[in-house]
N, C-alpha and C. Protein backbone atom coordinates (compact mmCIF):
# COMPACT_ATOMS: atom_id res chain seq x y z
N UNK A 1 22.64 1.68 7.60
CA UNK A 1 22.45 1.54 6.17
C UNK A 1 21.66 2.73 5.62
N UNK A 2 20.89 3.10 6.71
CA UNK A 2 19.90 4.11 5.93
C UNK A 2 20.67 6.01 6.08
N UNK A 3 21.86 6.06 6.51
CA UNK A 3 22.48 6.97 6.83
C UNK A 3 23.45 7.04 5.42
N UNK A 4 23.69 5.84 5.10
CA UNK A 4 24.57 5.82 3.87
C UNK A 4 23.71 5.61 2.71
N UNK A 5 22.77 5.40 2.93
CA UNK A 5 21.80 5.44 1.34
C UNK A 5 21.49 7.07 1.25
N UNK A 6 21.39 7.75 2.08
CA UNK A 6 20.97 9.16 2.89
C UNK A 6 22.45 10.23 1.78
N UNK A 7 23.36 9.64 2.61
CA UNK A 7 24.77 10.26 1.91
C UNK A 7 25.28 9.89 0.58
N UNK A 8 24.45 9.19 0.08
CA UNK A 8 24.41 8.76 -1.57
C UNK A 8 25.70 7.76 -1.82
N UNK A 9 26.27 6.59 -0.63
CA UNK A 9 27.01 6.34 -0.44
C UNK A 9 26.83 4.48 -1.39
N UNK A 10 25.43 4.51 -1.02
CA UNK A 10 24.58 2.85 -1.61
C UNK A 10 23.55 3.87 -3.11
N UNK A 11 23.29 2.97 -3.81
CA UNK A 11 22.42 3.18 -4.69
C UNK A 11 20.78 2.91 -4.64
N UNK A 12 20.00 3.77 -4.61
CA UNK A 12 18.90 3.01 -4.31
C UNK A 12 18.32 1.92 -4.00
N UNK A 13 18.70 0.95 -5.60
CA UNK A 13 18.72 -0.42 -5.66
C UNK A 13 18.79 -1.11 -4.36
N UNK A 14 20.34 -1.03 -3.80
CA UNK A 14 20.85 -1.40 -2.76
C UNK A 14 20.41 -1.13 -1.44
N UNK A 15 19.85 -0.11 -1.46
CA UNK A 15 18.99 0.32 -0.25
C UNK A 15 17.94 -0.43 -0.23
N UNK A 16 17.32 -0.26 -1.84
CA UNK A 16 15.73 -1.19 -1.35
C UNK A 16 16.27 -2.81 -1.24
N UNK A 17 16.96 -2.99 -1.96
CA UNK A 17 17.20 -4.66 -1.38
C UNK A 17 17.53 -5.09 0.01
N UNK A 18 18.45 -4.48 0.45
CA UNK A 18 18.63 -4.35 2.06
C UNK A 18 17.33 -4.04 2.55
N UNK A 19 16.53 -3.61 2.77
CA UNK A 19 15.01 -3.40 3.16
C UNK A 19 14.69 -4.67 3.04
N UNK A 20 14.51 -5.36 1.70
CA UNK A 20 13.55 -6.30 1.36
C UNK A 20 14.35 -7.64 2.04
N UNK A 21 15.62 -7.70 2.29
CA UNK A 21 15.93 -8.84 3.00
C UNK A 21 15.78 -8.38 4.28
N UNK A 22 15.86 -7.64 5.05
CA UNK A 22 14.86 -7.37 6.30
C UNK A 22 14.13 -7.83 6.56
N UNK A 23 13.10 -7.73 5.22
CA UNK A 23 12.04 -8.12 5.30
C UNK A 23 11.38 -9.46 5.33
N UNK A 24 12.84 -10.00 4.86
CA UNK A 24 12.61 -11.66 4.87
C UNK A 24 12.31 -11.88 3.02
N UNK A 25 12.25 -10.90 2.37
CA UNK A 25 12.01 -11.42 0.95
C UNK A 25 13.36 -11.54 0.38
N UNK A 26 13.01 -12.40 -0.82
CA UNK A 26 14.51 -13.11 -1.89
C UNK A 26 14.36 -13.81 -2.70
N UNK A 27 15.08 -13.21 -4.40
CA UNK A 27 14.57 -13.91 -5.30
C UNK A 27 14.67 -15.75 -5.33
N UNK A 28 14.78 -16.19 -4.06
CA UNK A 28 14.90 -17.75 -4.08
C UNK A 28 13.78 -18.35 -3.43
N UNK A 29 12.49 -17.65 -3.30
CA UNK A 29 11.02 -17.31 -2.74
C UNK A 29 10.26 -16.57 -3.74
N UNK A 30 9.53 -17.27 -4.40
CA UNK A 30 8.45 -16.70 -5.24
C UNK A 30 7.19 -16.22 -4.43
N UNK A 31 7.33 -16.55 -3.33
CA UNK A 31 6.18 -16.30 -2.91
C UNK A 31 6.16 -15.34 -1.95
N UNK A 32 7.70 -14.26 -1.90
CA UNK A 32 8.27 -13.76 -1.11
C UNK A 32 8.97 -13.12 -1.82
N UNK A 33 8.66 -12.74 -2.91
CA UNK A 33 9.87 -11.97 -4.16
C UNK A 33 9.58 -10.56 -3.71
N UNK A 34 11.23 -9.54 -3.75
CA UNK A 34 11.73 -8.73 -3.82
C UNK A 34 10.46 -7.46 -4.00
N UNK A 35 9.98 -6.63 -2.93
CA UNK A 35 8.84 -5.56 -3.50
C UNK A 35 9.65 -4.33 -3.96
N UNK A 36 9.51 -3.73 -5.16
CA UNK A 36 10.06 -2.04 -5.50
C UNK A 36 8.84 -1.15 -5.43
N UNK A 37 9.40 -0.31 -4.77
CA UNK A 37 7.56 0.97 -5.64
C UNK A 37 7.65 1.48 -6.52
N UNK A 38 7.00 1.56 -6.72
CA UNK A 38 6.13 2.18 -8.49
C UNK A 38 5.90 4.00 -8.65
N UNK A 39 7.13 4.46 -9.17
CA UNK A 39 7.32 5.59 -8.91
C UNK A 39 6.75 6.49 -9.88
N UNK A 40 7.35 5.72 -10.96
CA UNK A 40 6.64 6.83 -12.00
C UNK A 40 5.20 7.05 -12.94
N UNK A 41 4.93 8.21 -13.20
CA UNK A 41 3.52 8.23 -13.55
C UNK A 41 3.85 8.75 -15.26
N UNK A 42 4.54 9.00 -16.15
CA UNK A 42 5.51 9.26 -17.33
C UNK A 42 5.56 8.14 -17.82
N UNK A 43 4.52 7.65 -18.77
CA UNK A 43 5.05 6.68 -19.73
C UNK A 43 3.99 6.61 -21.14
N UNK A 44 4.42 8.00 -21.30
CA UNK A 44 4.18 8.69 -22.54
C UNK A 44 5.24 9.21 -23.22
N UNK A 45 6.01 9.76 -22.65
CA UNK A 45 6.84 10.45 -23.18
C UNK A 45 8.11 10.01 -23.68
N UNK A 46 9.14 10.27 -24.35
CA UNK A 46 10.44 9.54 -25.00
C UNK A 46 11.42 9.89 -24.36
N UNK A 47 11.19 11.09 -23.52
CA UNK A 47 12.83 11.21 -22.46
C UNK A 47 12.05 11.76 -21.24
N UNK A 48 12.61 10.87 -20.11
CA UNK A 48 11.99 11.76 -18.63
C UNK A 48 12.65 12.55 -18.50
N UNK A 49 12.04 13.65 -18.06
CA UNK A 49 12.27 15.00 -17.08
C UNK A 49 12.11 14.75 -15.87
N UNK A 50 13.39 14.48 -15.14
CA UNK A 50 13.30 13.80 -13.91
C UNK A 50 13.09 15.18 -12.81
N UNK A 51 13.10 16.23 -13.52
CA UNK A 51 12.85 17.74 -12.69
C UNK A 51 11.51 18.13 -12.55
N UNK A 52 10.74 17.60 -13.74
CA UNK A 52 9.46 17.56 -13.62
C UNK A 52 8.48 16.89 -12.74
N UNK A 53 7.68 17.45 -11.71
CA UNK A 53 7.23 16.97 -10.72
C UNK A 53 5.69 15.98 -11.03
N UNK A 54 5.28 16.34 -12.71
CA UNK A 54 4.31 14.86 -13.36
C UNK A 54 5.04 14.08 -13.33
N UNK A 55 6.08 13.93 -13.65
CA UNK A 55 7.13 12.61 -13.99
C UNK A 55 6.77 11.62 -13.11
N UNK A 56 6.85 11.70 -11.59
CA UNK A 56 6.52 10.83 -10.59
C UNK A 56 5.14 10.86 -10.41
N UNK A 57 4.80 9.71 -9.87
CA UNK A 57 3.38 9.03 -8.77
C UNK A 57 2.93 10.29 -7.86
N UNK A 58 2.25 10.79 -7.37
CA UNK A 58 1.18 11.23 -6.13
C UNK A 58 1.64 10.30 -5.16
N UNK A 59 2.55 10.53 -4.31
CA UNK A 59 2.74 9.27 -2.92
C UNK A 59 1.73 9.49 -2.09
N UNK A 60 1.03 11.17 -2.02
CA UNK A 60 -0.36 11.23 -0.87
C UNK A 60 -1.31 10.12 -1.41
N UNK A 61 -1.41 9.72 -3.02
CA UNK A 61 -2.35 8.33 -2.40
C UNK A 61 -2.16 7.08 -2.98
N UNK A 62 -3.20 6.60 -2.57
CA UNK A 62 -2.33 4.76 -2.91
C UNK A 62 -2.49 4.59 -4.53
N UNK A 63 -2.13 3.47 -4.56
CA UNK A 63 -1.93 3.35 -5.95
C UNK A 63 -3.11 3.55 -6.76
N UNK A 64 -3.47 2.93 -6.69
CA UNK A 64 -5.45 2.75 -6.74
C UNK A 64 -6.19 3.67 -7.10
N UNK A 65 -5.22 4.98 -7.00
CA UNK A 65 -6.23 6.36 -6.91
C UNK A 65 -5.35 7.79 -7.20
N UNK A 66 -4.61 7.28 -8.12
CA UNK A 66 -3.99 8.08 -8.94
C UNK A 66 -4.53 8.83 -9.86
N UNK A 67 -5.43 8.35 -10.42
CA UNK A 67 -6.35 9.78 -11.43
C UNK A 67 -7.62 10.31 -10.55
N UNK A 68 -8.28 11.13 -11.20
CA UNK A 68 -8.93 11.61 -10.36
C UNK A 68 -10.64 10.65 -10.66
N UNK A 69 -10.65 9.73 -11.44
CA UNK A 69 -11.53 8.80 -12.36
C UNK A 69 -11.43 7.12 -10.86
N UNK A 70 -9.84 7.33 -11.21
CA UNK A 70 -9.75 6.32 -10.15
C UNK A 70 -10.20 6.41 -8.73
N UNK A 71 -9.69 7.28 -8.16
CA UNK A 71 -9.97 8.14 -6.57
C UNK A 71 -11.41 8.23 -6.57
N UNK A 72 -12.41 8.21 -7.45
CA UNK A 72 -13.49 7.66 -7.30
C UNK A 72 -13.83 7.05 -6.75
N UNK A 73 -13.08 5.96 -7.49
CA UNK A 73 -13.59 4.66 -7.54
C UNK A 73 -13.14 3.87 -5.85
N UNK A 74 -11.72 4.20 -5.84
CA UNK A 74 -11.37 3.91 -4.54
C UNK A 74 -12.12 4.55 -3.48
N UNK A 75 -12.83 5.60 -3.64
CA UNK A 75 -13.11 6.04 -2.40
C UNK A 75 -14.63 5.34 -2.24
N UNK A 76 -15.10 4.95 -3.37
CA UNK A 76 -16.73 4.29 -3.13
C UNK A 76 -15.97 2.64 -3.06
N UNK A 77 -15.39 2.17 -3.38
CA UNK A 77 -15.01 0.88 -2.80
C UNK A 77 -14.32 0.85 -1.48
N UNK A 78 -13.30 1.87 -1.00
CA UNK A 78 -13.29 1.91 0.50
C UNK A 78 -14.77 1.89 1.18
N UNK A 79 -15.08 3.07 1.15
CA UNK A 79 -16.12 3.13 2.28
C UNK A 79 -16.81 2.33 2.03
N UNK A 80 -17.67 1.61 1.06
CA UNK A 80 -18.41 0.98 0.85
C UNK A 80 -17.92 -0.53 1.84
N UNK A 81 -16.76 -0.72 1.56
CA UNK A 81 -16.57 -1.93 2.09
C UNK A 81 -16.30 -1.97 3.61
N UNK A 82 -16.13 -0.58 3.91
CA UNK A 82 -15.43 -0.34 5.42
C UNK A 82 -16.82 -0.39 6.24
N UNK A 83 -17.81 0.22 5.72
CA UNK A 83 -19.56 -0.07 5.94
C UNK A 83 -19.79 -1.17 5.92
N UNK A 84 -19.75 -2.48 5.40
CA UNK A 84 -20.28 -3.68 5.68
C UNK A 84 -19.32 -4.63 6.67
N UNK A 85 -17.92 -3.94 6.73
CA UNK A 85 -17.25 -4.55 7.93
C UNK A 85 -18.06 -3.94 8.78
N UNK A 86 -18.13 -2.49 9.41
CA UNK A 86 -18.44 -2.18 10.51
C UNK A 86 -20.08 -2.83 10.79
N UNK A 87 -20.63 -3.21 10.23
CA UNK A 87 -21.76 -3.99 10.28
C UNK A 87 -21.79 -5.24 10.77
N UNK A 88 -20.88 -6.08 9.78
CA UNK A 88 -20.32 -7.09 10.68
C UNK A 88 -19.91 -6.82 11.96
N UNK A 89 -18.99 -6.03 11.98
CA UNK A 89 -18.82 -6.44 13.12
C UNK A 89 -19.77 -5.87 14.04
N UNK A 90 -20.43 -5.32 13.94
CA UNK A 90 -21.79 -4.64 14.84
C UNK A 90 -22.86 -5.62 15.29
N UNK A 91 -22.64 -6.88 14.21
CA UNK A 91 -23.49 -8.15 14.48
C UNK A 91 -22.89 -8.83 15.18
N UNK A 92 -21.37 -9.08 15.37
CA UNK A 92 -21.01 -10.05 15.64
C UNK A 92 -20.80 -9.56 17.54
N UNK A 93 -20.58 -8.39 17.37
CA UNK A 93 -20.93 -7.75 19.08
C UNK A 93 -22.30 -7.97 19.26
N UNK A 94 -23.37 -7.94 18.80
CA UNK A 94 -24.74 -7.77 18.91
C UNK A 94 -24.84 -8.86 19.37
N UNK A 95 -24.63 -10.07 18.55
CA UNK A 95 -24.48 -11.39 18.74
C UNK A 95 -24.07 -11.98 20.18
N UNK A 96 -22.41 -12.11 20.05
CA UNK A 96 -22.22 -12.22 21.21
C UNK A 96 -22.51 -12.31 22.72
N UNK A 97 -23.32 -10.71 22.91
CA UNK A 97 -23.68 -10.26 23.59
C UNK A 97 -24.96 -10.66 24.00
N UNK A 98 -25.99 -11.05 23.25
CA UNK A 98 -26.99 -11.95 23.25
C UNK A 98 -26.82 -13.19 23.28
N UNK A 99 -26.05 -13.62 22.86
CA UNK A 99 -25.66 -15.37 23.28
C UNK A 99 -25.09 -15.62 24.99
N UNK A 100 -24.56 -14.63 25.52
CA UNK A 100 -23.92 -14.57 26.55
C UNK A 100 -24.91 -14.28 27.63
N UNK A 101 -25.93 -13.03 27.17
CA UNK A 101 -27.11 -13.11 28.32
C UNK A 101 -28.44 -14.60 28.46
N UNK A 102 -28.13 -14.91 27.04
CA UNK A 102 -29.26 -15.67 27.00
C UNK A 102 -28.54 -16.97 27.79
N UNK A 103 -27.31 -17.17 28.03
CA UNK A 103 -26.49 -18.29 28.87
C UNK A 103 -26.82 -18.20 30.12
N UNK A 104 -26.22 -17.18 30.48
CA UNK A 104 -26.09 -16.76 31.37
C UNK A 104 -28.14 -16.79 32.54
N UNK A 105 -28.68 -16.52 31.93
CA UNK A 105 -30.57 -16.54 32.40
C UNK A 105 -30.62 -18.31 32.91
């Protein structure tokens, strides 16, 4: 399938739907409905310039962090949060590990 979406043989559409039933999603599952990505970053303007390389999204980053206001923000809510996992889990080894010697005595 992906050789003939390749050779312009399927239409996008059709490509990503084939994906998404792969995937097990279908509009007869709401809770499992059909994912598309979110391509374009153009919705200002009255005719796209599909040659124009603003027209589209930044795929180097996630959605989240498309301006440079946002990428802020994502990057102090990543780490920030990736810091109190690794904490956790630094307790929960700490822990462990002390529950197990103190058994163990």
């Amino acid at each position: 399938m992906t050789q003939r979406w390749v050779r312009g043989e399927i239409s996008n559409f059709q490509y990503l739907m084939h994906l998404n039933t792969l995937a097990g999603r279908s509009y007869n599952d709401l809770m499992q409905y059909p994912v598309f990505p979110w391509i374009l970053a153009d919705y200002e303007s009255e005719e796209l310039d599909l040659s124009h390389p603003a027209t589209f999204r930044d795929f180097c980053r996630p959605m989240g962090a498309q301006s440079p206001e946002r990428l802020e923000q994502f990057k102090k809510r990543y780490f920030v949060q990736a810091g109190r996992c690794m904490c956790a889990c630094v307790r929960v080894h700490v822990c462990a590990r002390t529950c197990v010697h103190a058994l163990c005595r």
